[in-house]
N, C-alpha and C. Protein backbone atom coordinates (compact mmCIF):
# COMPACT_ATOMS: atom_id res chain seq x y z
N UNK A 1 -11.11 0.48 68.56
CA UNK A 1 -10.82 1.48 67.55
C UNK A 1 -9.47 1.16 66.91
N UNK A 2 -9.40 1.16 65.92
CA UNK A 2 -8.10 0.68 64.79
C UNK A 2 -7.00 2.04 65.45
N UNK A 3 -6.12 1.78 64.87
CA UNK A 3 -4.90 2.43 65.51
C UNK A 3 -4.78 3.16 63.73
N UNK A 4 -3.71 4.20 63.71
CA UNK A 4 -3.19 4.83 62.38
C UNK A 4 -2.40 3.79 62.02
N UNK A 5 -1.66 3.32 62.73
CA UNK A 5 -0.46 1.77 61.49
C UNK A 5 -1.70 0.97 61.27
N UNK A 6 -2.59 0.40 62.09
CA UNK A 6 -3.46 -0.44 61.76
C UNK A 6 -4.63 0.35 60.21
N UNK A 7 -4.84 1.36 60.25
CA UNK A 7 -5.44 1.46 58.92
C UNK A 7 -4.37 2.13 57.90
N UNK A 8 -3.14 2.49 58.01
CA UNK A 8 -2.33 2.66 57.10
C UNK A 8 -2.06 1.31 56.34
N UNK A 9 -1.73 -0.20 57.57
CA UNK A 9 -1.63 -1.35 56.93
C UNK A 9 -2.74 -1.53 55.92
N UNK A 10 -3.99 -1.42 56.41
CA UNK A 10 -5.08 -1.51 55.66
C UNK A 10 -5.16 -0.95 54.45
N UNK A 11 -4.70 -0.02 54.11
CA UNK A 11 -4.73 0.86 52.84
C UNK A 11 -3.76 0.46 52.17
N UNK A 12 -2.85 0.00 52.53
CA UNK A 12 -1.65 0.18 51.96
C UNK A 12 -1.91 -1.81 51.13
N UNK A 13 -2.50 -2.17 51.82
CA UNK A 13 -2.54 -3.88 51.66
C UNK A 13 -3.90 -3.88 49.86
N UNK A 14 -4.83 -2.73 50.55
CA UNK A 14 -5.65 -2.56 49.50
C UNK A 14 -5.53 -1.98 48.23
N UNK A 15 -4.73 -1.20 48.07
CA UNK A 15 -3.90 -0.79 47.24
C UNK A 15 -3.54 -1.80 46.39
N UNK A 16 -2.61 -2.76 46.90
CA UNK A 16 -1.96 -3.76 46.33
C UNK A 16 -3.13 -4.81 45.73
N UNK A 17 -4.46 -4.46 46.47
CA UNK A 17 -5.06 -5.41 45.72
C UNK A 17 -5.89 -5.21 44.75
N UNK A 18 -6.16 -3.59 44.87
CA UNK A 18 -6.31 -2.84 43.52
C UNK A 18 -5.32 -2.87 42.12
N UNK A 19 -4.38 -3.01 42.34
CA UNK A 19 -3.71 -3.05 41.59
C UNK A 19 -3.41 -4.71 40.97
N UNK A 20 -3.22 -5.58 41.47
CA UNK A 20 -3.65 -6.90 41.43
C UNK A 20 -4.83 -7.00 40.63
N UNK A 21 -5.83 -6.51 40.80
CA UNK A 21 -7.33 -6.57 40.08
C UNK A 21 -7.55 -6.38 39.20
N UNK A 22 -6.66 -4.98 38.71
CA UNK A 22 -6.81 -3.94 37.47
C UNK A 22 -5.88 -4.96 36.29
N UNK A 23 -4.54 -5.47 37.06
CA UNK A 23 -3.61 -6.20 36.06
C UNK A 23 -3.90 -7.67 35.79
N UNK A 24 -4.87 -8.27 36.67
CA UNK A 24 -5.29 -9.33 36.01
C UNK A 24 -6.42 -9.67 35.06
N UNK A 25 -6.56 -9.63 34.29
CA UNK A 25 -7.04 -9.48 32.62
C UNK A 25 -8.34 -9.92 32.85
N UNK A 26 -8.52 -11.11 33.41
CA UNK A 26 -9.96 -11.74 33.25
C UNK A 26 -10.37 -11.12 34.34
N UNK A 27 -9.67 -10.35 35.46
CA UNK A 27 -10.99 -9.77 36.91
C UNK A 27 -11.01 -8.48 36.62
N UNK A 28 -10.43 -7.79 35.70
CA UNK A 28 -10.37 -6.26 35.76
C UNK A 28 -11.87 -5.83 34.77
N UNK A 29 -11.63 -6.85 34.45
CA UNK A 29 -13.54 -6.29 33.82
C UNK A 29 -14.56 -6.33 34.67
N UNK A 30 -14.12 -7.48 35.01
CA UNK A 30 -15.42 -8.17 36.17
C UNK A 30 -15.65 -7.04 37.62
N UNK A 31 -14.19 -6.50 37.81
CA UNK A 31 -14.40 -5.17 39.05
C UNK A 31 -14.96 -4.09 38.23
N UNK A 32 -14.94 -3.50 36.85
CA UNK A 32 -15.14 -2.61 36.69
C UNK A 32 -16.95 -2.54 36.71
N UNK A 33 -17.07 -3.38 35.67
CA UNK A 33 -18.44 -3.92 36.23
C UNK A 33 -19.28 -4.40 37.40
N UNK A 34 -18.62 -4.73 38.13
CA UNK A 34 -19.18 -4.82 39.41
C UNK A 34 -19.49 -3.62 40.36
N UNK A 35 -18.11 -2.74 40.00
CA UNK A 35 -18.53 -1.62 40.58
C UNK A 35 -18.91 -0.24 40.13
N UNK A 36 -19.11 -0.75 38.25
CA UNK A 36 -19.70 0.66 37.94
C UNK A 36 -19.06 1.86 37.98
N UNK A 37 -17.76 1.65 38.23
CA UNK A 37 -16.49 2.04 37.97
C UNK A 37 -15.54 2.47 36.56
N UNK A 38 -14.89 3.12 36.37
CA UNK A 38 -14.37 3.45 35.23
C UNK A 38 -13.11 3.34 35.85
N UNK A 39 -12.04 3.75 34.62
CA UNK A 39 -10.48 3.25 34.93
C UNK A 39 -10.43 4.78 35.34
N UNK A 40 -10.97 5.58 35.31
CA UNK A 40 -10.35 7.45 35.70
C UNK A 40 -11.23 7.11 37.13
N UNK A 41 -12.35 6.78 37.63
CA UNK A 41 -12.90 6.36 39.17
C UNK A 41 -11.58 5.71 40.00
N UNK A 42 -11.38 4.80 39.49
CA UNK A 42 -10.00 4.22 40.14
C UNK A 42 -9.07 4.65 40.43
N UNK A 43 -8.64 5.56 39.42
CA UNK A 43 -7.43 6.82 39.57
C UNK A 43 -7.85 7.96 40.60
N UNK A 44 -9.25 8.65 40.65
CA UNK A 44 -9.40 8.97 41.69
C UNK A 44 -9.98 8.88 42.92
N UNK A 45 -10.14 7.39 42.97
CA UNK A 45 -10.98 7.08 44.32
C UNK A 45 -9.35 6.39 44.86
N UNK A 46 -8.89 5.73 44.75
CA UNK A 46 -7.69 5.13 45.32
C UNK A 46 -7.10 5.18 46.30
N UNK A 47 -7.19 6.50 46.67
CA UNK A 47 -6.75 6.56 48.49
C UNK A 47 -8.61 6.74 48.99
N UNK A 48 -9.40 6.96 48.64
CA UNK A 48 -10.21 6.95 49.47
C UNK A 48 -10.65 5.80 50.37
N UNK A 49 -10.62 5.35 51.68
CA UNK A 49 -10.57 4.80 52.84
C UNK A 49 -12.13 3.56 52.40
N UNK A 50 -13.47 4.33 51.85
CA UNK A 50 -14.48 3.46 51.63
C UNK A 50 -14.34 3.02 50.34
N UNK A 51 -13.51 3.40 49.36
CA UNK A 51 -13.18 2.75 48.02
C UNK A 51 -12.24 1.34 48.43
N UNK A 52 -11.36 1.50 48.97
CA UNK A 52 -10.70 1.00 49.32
C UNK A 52 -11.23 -0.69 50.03
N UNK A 53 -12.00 -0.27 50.95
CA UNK A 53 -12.78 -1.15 51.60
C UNK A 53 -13.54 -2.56 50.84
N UNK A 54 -14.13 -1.22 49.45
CA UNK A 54 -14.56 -2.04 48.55
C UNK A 54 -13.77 -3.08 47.65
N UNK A 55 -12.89 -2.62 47.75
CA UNK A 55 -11.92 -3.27 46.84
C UNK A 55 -11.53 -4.79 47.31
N UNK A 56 -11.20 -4.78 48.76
CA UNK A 56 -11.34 -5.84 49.64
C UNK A 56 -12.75 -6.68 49.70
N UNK A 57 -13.37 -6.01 49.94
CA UNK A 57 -15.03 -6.46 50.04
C UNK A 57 -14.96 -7.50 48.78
N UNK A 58 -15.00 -6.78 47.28
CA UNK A 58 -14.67 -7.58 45.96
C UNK A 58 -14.10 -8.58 45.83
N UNK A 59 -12.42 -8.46 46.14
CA UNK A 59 -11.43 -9.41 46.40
C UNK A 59 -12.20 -10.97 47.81
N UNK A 60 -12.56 -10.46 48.29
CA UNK A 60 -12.87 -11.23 49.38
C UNK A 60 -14.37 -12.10 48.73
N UNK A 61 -14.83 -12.16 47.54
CA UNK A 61 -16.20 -12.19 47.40
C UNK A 61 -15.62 -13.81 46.56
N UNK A 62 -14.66 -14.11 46.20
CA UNK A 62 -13.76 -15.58 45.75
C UNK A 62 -12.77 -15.75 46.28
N UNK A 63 -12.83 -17.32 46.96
CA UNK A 63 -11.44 -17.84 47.00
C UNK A 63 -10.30 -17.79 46.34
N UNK A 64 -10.81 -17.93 45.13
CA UNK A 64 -9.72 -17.93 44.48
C UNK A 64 -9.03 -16.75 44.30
N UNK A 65 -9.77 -15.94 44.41
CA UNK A 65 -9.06 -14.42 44.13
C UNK A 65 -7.59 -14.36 45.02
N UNK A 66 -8.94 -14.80 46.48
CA UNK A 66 -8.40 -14.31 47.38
C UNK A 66 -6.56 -15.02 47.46
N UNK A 67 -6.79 -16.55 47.39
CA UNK A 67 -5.91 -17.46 47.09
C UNK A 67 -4.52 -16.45 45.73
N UNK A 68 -4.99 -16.11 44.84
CA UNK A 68 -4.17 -15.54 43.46
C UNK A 68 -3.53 -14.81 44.33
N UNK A 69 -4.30 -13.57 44.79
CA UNK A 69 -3.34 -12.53 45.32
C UNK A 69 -2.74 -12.74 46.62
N UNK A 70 -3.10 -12.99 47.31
CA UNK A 70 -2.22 -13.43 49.09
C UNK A 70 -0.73 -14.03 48.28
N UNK A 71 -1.11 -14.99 47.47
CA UNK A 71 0.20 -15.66 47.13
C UNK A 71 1.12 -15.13 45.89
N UNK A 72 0.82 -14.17 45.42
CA UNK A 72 1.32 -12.84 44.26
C UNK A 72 1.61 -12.19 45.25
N UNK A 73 1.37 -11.61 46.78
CA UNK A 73 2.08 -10.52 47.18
C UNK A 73 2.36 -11.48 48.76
N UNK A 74 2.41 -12.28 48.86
CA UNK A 74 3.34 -13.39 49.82
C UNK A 74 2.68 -12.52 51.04
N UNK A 75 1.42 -12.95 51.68
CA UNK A 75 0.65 -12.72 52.75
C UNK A 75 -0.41 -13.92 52.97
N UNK A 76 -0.52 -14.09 54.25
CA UNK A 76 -1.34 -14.82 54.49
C UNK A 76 -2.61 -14.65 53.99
N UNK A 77 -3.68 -15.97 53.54
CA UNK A 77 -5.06 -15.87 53.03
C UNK A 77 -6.01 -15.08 54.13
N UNK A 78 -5.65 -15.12 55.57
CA UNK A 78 -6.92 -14.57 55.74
C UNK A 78 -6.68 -12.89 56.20
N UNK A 79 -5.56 -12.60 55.60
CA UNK A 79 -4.56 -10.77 55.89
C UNK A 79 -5.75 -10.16 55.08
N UNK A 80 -6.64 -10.38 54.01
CA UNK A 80 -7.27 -9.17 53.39
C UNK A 80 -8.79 -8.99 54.56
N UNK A 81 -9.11 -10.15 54.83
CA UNK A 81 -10.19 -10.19 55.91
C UNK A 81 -9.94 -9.67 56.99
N UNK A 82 -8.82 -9.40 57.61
CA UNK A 82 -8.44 -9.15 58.48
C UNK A 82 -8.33 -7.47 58.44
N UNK A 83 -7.12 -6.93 57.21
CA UNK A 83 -7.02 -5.82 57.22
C UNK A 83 -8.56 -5.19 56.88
N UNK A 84 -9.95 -5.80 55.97
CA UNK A 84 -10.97 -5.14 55.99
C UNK A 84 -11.38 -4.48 57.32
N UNK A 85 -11.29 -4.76 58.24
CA UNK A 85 -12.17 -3.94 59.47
C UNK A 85 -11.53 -3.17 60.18
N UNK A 86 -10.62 -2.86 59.49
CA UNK A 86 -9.60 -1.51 59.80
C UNK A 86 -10.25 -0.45 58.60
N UNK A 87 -10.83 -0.52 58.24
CA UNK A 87 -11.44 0.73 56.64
C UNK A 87 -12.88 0.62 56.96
N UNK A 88 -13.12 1.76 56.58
CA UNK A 88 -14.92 1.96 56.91
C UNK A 88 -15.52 0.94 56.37
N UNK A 89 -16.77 0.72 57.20
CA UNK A 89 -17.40 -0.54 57.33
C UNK A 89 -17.04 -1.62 57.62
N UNK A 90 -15.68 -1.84 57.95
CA UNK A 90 -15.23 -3.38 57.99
C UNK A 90 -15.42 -3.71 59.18
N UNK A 91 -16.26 -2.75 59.68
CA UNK A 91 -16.45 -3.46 61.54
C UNK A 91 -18.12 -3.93 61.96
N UNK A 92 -18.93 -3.94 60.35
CA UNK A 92 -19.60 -4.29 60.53
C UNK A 92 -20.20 -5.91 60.32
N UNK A 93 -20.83 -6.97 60.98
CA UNK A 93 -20.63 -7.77 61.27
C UNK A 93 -20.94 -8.68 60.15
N UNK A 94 -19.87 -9.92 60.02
CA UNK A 94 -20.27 -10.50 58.89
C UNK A 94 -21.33 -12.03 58.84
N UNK A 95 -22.34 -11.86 58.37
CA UNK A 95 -23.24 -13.23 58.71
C UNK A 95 -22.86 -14.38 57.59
N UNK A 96 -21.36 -14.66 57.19
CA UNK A 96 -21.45 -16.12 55.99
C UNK A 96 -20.38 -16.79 56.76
């Protein structure tokens, strides 16, 4: 069972990569569309714990993403994989 610092890290890491997403020009369409999302959804899903998740889930779905942002907010590549299974669903098992 995740600890409270362990999913505060988690949220707090996702956040950053929400925000990362929204400000980079060519992926902020591509999330909005992907998730059917609007820019006022974002504003109020943002602390939610399974929004959140998703956001990672997204981020995690390219290297390169993943690569852009780890090294825009100076964290290791595999910190968003990691912090996922601290947020709902991330403890469910991954088959790739």
């Amino acid at each position: 069972m995740a600890s409270q610092a362990q999913k505060d890290q988690a949220t707090a890491l996702a956040l950053q990569a929400l925000g990362w997403i929204v400000s980079t020009d060519d992926l902020s369409g591509v999330f909005l569309n992907a998730s059917g999302a609007s820019a006022e959804d974002l504003r109020e899903n943002a602390e939610d714990p399974e929004f959140l998740g998703s956001v990672l889930d997204f981020l995690m779905m390219d290297d390169a993403w993943v690569i852009g942002f780890c090294d825009e907010v100076g964290c290791a590549y595999t910190q968003p994989g990691i912090m996922r299974q601290f947020l709902p669903g991330g403890d469910l098992p991954n088959w790739t």
